[in-house]
N, C-alpha and C. Protein backbone atom coordinates (compact mmCIF):
# COMPACT_ATOMS: atom_id res chain seq x y z
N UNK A 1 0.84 -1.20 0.00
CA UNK A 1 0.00 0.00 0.00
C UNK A 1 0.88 1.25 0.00
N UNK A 2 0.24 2.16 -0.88
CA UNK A 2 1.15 3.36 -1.16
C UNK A 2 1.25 4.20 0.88
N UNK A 3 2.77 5.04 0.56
CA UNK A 3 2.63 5.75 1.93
C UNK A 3 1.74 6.31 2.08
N UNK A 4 1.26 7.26 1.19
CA UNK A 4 0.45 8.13 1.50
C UNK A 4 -0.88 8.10 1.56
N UNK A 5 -1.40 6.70 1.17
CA UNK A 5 -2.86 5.70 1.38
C UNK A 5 -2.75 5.33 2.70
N UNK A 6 -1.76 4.79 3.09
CA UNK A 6 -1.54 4.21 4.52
C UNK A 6 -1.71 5.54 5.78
N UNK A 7 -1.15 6.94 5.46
CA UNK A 7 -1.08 7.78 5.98
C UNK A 7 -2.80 8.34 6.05
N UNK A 8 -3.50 8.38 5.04
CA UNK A 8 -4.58 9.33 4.81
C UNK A 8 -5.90 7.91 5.22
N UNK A 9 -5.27 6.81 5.46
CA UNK A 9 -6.22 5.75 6.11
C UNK A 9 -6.18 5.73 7.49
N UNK A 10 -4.75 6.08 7.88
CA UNK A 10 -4.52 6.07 9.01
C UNK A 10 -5.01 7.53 10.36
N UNK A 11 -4.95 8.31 9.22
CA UNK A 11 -5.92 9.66 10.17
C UNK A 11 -7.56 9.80 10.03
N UNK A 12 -8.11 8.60 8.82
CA UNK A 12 -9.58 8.10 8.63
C UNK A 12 -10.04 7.69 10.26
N UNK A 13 -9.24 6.29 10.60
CA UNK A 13 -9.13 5.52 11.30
C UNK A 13 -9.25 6.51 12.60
N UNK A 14 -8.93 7.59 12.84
CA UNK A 14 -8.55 8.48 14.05
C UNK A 14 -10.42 8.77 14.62
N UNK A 15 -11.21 9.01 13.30
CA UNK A 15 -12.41 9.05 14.03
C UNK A 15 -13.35 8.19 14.71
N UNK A 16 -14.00 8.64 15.93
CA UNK A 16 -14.67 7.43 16.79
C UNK A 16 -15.62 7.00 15.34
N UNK A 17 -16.02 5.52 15.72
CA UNK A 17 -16.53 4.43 15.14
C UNK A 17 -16.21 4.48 13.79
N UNK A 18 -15.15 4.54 12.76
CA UNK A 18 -14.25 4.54 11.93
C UNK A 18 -12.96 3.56 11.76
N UNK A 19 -13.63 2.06 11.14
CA UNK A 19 -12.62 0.55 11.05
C UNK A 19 -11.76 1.57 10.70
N UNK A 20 -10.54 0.56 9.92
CA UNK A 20 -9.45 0.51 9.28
C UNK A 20 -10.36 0.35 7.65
N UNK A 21 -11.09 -0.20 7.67
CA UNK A 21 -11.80 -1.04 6.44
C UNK A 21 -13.03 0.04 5.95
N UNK A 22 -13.50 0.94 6.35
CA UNK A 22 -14.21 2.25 6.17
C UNK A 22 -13.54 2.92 6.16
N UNK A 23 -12.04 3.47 6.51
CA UNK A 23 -11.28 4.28 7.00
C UNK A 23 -10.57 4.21 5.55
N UNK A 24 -10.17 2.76 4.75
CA UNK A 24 -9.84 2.72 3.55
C UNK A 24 -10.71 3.49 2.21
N UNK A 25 -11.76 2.78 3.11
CA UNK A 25 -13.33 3.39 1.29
C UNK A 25 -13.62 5.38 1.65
N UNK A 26 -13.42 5.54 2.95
CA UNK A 26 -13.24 6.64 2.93
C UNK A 26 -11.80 7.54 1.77
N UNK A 27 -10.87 7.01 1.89
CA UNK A 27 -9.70 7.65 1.54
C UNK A 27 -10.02 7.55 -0.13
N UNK A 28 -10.55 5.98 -0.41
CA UNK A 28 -10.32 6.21 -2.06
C UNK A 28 -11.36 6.78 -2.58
N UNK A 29 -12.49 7.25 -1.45
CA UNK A 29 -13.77 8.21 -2.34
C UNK A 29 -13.24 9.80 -2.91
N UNK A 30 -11.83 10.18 -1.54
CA UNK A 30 -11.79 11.33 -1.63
C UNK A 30 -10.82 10.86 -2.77
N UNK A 31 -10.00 10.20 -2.97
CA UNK A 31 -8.95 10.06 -4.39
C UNK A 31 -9.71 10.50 -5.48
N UNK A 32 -11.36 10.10 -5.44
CA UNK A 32 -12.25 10.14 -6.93
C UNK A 32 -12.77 11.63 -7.05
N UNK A 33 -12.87 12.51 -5.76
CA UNK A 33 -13.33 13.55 -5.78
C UNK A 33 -12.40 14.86 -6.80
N UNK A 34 -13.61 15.30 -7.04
CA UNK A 34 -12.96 17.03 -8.10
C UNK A 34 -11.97 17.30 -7.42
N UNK A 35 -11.12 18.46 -7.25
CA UNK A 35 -10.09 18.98 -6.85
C UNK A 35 -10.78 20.11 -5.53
N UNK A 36 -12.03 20.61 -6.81
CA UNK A 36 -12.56 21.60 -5.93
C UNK A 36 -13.22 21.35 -5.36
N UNK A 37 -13.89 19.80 -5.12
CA UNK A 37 -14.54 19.44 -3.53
C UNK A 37 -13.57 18.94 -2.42
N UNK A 38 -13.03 18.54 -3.02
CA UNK A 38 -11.88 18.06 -1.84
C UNK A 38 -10.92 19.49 -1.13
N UNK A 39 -10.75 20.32 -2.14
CA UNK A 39 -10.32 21.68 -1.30
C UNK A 39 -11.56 22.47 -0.26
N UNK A 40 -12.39 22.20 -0.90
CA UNK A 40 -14.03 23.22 0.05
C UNK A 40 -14.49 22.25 1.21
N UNK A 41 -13.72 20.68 1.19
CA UNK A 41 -14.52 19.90 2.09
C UNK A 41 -12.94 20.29 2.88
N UNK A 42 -11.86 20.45 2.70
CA UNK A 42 -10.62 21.34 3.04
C UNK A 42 -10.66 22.08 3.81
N UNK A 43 -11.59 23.27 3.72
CA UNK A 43 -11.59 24.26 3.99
C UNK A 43 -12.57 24.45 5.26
N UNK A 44 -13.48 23.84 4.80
CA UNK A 44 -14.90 24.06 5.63
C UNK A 44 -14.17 23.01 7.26
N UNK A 45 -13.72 21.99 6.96
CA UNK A 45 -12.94 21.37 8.07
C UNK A 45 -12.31 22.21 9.00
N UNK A 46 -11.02 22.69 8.41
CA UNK A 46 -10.55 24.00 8.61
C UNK A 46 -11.29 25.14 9.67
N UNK A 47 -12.13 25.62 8.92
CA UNK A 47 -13.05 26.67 9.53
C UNK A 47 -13.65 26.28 10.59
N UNK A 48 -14.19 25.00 10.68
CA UNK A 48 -14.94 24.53 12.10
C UNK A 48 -14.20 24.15 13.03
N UNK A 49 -12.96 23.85 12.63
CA UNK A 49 -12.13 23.80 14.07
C UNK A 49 -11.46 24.89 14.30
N UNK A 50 -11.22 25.87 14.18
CA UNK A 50 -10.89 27.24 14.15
C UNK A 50 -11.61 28.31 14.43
N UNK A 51 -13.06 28.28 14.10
CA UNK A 51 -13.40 29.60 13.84
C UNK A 51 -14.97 29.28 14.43
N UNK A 52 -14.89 27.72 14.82
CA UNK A 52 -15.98 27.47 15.67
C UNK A 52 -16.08 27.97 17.32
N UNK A 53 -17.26 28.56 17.92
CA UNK A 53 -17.24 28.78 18.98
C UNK A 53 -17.86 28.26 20.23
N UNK A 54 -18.21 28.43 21.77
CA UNK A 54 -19.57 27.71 22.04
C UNK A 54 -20.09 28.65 22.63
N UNK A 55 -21.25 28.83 22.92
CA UNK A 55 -22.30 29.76 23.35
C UNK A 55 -22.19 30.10 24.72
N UNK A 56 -21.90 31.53 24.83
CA UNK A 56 -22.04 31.78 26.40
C UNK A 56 -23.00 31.68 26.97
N UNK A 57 -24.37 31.21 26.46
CA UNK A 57 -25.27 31.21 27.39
C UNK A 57 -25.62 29.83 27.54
N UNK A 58 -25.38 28.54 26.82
CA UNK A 58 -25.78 27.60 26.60
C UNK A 58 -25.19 26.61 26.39
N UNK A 59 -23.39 26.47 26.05
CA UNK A 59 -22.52 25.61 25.57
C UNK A 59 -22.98 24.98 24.22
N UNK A 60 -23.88 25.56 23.44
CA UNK A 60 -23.98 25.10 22.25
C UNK A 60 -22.71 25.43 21.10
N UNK A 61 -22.59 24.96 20.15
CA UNK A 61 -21.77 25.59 19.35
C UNK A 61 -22.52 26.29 18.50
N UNK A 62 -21.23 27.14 18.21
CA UNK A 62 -22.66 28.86 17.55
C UNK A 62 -20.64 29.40 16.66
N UNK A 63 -21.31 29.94 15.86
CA UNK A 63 -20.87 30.74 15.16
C UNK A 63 -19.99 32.22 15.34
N UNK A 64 -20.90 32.28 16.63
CA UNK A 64 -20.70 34.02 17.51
C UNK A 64 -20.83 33.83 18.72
N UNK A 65 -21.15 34.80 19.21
CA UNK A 65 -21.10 34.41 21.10
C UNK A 65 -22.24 33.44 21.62
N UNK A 66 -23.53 33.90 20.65
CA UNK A 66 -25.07 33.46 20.91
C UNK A 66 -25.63 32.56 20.32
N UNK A 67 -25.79 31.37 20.12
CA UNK A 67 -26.27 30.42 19.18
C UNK A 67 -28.20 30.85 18.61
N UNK A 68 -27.90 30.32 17.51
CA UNK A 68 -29.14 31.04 16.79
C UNK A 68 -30.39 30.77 17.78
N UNK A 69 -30.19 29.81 18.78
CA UNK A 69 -31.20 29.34 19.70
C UNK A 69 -31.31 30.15 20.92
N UNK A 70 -30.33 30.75 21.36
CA UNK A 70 -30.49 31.65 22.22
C UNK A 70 -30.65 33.06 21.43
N UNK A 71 -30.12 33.32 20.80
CA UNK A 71 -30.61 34.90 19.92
C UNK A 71 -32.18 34.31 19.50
N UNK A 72 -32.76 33.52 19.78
CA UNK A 72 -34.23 34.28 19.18
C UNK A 72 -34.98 34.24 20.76
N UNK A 73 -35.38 35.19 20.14
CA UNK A 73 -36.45 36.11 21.15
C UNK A 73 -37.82 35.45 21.19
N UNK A 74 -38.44 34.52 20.73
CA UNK A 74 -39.21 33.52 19.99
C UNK A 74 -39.61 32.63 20.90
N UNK A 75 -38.32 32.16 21.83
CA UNK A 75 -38.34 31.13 22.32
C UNK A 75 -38.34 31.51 23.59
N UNK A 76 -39.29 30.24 24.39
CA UNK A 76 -39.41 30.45 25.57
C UNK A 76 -37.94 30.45 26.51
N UNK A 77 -37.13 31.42 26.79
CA UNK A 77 -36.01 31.24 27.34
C UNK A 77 -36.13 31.07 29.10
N UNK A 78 -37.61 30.88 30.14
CA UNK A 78 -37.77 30.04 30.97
C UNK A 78 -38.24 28.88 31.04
N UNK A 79 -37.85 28.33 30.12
CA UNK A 79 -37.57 26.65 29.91
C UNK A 79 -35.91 26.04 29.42
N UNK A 80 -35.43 25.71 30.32
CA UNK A 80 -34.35 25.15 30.00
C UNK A 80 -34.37 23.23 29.74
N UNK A 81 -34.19 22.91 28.65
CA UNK A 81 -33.56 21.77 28.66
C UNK A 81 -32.09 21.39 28.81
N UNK A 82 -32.08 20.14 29.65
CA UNK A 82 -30.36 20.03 30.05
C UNK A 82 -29.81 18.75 29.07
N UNK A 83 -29.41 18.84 28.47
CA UNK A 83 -28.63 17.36 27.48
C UNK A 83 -27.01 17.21 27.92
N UNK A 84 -26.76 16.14 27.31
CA UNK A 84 -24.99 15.60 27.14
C UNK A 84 -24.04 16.74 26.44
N UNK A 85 -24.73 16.26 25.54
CA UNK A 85 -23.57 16.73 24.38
C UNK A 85 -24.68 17.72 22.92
N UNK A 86 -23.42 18.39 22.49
CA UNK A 86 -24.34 19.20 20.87
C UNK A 86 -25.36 18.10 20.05
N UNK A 87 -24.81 17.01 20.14
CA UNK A 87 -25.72 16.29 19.66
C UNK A 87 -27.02 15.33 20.29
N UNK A 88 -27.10 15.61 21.17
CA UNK A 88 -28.41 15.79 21.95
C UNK A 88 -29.58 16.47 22.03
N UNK A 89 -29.26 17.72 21.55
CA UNK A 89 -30.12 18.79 21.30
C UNK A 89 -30.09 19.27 20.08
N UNK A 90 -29.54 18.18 18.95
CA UNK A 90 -29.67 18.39 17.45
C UNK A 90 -30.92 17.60 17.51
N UNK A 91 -30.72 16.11 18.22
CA UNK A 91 -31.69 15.14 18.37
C UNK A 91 -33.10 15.65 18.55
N UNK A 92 -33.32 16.45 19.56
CA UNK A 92 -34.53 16.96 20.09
C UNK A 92 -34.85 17.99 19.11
N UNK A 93 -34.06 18.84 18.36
CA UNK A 93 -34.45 20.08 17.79
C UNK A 93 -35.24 19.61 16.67
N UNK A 94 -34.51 18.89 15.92
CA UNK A 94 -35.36 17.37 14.89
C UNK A 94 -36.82 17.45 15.03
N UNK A 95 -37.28 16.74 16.16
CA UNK A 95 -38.50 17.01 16.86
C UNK A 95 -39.62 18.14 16.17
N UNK A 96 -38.84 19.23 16.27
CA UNK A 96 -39.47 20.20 16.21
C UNK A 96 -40.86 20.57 17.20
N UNK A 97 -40.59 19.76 18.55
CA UNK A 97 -41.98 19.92 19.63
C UNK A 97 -41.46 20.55 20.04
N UNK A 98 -40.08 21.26 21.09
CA UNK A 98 -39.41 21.85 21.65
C UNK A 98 -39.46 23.33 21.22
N UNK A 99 -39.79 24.44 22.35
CA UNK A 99 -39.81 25.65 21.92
C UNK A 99 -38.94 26.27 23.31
N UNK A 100 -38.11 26.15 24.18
CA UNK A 100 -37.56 26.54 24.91
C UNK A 100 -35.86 26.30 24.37
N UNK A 101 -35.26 26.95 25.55
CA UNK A 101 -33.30 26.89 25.32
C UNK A 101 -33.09 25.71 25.81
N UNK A 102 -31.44 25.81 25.55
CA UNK A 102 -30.70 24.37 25.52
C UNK A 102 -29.67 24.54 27.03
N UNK A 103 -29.33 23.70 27.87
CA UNK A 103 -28.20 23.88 28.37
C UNK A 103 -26.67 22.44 28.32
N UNK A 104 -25.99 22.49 27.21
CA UNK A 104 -25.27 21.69 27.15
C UNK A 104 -24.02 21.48 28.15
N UNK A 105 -24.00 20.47 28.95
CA UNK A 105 -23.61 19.70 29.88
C UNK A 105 -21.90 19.80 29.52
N UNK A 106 -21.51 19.22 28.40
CA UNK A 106 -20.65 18.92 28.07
C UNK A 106 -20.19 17.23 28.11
N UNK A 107 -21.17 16.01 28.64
CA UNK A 107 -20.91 15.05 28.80
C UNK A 107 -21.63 14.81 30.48
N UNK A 108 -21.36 13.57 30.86
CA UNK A 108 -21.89 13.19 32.01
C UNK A 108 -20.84 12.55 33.23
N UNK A 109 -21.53 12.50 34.39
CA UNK A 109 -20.13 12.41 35.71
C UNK A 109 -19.76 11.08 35.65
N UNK A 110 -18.43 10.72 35.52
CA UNK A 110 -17.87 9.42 34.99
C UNK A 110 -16.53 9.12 35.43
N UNK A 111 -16.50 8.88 37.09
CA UNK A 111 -15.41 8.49 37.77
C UNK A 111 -14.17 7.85 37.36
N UNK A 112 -14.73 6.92 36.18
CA UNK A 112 -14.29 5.62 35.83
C UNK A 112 -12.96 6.74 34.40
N UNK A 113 -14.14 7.74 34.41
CA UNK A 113 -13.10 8.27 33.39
C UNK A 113 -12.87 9.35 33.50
N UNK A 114 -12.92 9.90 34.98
CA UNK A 114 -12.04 11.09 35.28
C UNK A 114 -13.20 12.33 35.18
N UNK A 115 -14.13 12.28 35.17
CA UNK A 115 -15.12 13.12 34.59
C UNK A 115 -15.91 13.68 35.97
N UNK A 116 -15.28 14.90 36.58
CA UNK A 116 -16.22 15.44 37.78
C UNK A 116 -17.14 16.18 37.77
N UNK A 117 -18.10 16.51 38.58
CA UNK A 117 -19.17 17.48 38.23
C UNK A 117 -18.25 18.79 37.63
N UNK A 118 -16.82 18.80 38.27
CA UNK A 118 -16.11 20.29 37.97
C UNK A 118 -15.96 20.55 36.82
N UNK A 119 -16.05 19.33 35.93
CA UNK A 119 -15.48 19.68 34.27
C UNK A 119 -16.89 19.46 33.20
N UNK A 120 -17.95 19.79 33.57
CA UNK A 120 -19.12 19.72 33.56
C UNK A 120 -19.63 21.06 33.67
N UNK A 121 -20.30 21.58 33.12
CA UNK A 121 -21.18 23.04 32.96
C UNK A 121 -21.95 23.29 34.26
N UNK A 122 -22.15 22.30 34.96
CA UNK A 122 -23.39 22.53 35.71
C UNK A 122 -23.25 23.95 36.59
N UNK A 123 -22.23 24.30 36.85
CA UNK A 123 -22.09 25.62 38.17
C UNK A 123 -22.94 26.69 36.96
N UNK A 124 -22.59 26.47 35.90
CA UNK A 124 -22.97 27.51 34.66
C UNK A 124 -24.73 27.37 34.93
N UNK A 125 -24.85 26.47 34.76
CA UNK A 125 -26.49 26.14 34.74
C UNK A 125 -27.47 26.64 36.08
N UNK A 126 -26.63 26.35 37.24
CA UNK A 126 -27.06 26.70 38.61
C UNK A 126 -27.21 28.20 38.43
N UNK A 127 -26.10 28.84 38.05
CA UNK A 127 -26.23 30.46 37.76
C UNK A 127 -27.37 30.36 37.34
N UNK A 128 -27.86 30.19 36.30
CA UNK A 128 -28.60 30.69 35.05
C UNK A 128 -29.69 30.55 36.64
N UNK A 129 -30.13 29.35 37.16
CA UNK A 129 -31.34 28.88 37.48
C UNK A 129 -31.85 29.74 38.81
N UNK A 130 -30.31 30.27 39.44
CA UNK A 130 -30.20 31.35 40.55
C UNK A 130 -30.77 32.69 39.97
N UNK A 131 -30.57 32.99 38.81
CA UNK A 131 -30.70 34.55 38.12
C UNK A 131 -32.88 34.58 38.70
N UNK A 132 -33.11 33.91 38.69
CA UNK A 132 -34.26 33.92 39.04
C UNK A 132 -35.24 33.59 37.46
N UNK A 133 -34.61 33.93 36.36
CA UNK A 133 -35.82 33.92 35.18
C UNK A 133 -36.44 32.80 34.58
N UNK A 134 -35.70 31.33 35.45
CA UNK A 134 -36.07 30.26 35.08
C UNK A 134 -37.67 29.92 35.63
N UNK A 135 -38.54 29.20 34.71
CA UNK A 135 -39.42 28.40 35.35
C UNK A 135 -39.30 26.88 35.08
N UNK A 136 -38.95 26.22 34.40
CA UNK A 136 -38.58 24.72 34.57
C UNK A 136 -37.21 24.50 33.48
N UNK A 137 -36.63 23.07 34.43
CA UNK A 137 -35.30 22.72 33.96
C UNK A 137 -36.23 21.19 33.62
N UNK A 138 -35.74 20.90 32.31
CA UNK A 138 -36.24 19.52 31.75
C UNK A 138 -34.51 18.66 31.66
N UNK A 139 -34.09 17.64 32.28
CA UNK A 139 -32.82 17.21 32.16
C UNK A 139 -33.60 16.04 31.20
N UNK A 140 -32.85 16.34 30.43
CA UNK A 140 -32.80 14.94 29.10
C UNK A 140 -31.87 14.25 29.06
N UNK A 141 -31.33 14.01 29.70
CA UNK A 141 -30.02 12.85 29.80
C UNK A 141 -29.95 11.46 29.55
N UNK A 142 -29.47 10.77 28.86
CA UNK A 142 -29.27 9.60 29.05
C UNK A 142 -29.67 8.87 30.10
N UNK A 143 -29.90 7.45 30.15
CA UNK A 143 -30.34 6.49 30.98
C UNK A 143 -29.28 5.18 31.22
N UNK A 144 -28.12 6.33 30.93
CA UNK A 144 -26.69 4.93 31.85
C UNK A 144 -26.59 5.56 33.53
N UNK A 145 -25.75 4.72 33.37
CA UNK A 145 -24.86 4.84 35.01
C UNK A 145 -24.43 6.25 35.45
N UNK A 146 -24.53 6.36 34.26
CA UNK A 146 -23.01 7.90 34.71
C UNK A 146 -24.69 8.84 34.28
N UNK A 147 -25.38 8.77 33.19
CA UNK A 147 -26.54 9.77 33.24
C UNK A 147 -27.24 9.88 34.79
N UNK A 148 -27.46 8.68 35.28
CA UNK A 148 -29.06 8.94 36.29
C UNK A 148 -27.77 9.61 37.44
N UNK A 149 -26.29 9.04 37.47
CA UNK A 149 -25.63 9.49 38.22
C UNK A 149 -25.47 11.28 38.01
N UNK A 150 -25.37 11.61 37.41
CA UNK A 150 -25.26 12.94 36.90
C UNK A 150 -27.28 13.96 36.77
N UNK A 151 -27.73 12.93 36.91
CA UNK A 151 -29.74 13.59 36.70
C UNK A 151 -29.74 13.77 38.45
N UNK A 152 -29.32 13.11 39.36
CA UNK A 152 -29.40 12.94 40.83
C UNK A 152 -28.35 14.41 41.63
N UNK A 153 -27.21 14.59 40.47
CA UNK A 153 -26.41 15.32 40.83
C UNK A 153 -26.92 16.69 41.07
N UNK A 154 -27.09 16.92 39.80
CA UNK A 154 -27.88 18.05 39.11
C UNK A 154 -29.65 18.42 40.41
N UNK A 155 -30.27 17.53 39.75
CA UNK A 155 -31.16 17.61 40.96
C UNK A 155 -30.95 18.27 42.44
N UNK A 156 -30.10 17.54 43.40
CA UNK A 156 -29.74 17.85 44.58
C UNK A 156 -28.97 19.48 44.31
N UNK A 157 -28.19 19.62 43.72
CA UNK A 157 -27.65 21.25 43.49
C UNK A 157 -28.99 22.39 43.19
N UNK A 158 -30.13 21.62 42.38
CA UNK A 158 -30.91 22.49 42.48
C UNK A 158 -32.43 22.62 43.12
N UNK A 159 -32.21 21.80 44.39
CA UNK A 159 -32.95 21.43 44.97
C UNK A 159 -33.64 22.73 45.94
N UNK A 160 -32.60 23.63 46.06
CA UNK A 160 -32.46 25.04 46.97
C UNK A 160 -33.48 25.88 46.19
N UNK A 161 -33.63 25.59 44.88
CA UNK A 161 -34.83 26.27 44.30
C UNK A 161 -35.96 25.77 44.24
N UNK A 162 -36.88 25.95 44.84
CA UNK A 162 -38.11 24.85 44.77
C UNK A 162 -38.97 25.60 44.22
N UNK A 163 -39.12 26.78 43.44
CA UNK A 163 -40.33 27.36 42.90
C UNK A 163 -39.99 27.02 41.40
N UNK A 164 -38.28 26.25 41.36
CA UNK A 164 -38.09 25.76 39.96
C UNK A 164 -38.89 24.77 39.64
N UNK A 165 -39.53 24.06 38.45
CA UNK A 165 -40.57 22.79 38.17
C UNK A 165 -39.54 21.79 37.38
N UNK A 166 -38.73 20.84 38.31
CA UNK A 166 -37.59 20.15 37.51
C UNK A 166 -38.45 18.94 37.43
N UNK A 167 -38.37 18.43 35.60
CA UNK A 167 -38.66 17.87 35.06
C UNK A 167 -37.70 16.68 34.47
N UNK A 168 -38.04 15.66 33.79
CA UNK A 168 -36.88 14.65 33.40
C UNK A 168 -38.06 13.86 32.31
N UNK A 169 -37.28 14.09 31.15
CA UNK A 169 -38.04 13.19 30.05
C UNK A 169 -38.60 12.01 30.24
N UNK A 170 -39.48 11.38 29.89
CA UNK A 170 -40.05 10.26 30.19
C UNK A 170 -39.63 8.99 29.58
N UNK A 171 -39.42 8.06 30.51
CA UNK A 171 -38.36 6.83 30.49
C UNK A 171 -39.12 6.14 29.21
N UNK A 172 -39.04 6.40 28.46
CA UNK A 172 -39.71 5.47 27.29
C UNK A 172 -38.36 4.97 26.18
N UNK A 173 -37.15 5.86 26.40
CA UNK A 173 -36.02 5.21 26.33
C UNK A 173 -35.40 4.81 26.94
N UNK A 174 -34.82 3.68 26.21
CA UNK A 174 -34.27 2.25 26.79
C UNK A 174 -33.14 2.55 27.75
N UNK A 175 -32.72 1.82 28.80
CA UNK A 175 -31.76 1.69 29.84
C UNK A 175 -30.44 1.66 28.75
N UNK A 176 -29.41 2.76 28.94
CA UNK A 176 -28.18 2.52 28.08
C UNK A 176 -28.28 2.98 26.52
N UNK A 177 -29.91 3.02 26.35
CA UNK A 177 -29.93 3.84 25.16
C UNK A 177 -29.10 5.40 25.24
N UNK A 178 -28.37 5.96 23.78
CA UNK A 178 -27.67 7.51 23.81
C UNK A 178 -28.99 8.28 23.45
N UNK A 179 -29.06 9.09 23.54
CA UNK A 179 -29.99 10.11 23.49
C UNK A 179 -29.78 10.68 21.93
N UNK A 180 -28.63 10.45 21.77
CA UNK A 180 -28.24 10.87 20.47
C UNK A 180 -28.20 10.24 19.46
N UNK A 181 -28.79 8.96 18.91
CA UNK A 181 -29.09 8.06 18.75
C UNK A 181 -30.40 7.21 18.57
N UNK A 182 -31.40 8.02 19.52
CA UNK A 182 -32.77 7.35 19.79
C UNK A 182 -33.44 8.32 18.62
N UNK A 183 -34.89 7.52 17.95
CA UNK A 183 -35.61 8.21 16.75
C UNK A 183 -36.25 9.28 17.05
N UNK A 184 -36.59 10.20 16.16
CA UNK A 184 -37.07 11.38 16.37
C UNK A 184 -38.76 11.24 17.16
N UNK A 185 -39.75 9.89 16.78
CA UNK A 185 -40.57 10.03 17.53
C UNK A 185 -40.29 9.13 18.83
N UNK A 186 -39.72 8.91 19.51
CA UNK A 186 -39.48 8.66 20.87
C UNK A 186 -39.04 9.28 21.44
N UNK A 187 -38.05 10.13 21.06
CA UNK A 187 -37.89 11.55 21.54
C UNK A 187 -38.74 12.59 21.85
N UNK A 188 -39.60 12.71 20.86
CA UNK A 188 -41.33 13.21 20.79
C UNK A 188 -42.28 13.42 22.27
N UNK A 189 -42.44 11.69 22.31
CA UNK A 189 -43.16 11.39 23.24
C UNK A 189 -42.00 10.79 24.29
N UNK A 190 -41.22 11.27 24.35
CA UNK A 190 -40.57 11.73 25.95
C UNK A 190 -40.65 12.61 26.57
N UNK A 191 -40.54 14.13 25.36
CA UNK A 191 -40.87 15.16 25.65
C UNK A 191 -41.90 15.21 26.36
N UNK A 192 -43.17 14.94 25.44
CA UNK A 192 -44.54 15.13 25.84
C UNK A 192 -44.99 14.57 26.83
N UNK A 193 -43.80 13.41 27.60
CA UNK A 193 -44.88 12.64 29.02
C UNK A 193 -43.70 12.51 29.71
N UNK A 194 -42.62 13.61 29.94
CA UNK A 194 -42.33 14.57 30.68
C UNK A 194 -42.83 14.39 32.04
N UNK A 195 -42.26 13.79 33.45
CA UNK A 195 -43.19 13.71 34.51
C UNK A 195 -41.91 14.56 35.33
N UNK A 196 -43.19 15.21 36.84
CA UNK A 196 -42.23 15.96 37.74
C UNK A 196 -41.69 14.97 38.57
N UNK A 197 -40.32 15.42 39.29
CA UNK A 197 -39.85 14.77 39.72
C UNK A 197 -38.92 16.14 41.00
N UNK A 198 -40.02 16.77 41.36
CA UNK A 198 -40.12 17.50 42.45
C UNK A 198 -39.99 16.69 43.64
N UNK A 199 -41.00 15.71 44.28
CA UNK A 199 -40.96 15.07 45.43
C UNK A 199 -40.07 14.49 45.65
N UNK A 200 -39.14 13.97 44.76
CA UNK A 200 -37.69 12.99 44.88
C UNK A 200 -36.16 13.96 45.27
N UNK A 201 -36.72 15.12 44.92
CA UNK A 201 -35.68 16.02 45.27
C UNK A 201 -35.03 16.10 46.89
């Protein structure tokens, strides 16, 4: 195999869930590509790791300070939903049932892998929920170990607010199911049967 097949298979291979054997059909699609897609798919790479930002109000990634989800005025901004990751709240946005903001987590509390509430957004989120303009936090999290561990966390920190209405999607996804991952109508009707989970606080 040429070096430079071996080289351009071998940084394929670098992305999560990406064989060696996809990592190959990847490399010889881009061999077949124009000049000028392979420079703009170049470029645009480029630009998103560079010139990408994340949202001061929300940890979304945005373009500018404000992600188009927090700049609209549209949206109910005392409703917070809490997710994992950006792609959690691509999942839900899909939906299109959702009319409130996002608060991205950054991932979930994961001993096993070094992951403390500290490296986690949540102090960010507590602010927001202290500012007083919140009326309900919906945590959409996952249903592993490290999620309900991290939904319990979260909870108890904002337990000091009780005129908040903390909510948690409705278990209709599977134990270990990703959130990011599950179909757009089960996501739907998680939203929609949504139960409080005030008294457990």
């Amino acid at each position: 195999m040429s070096k430079l097949l071996q080289d351009a298979v071998a940084e394929f291979a670098k992305l999560p869930g990406v064989g060696r054997r996809t990592a190959l059909r990847l490399a010889m699609h881009l061999l077949k590509m124009e000049d000028g897609a392979v420079a703009q798919m170049t470029e645009s790479l480029y630009r998103f790791r560079h010139d990408i930002r994340y949202c001061e109000q929300c940890n979304n990634l945005s373009d500018s300070e404000l992600c188009p989800i927090c700049a609209n005025e549209e949206r109910d901004h005392s409703t917070i939903c809490v997710v994992e990751q950006v792609g959690d709240l691509m999942s839900i946005e899909n939906t299109h049932q959702y009319r409130g903001v996002y608060h991205v987590l950054g991932g979930v509390i994961s001993p096993m892998q070094g992951v403390g509430p500290s490296e986690l957004k949540i102090d960010m989120l507590v602010e927001k929920v202290a500012s007083g303009s919140v009326r309900e936090v919906i945590l959409a999290i996952s249903t592993s170990v490290e999620g309900e561990t991290t939904l319990y966390y979260i909870m108890n920190r904002l337990k000091q607010y009780p005129m908040v209405r903390l909510t948690t999607i409705a278990r209709g996804i599977g134990f270990g199911d990703e959130l990011e991952y599950v179909d757009e109508l089960t996501i739907t009707h998680a939203l929609m049967n949504r139960r409080e989970i005030m008294d457990e606080r």
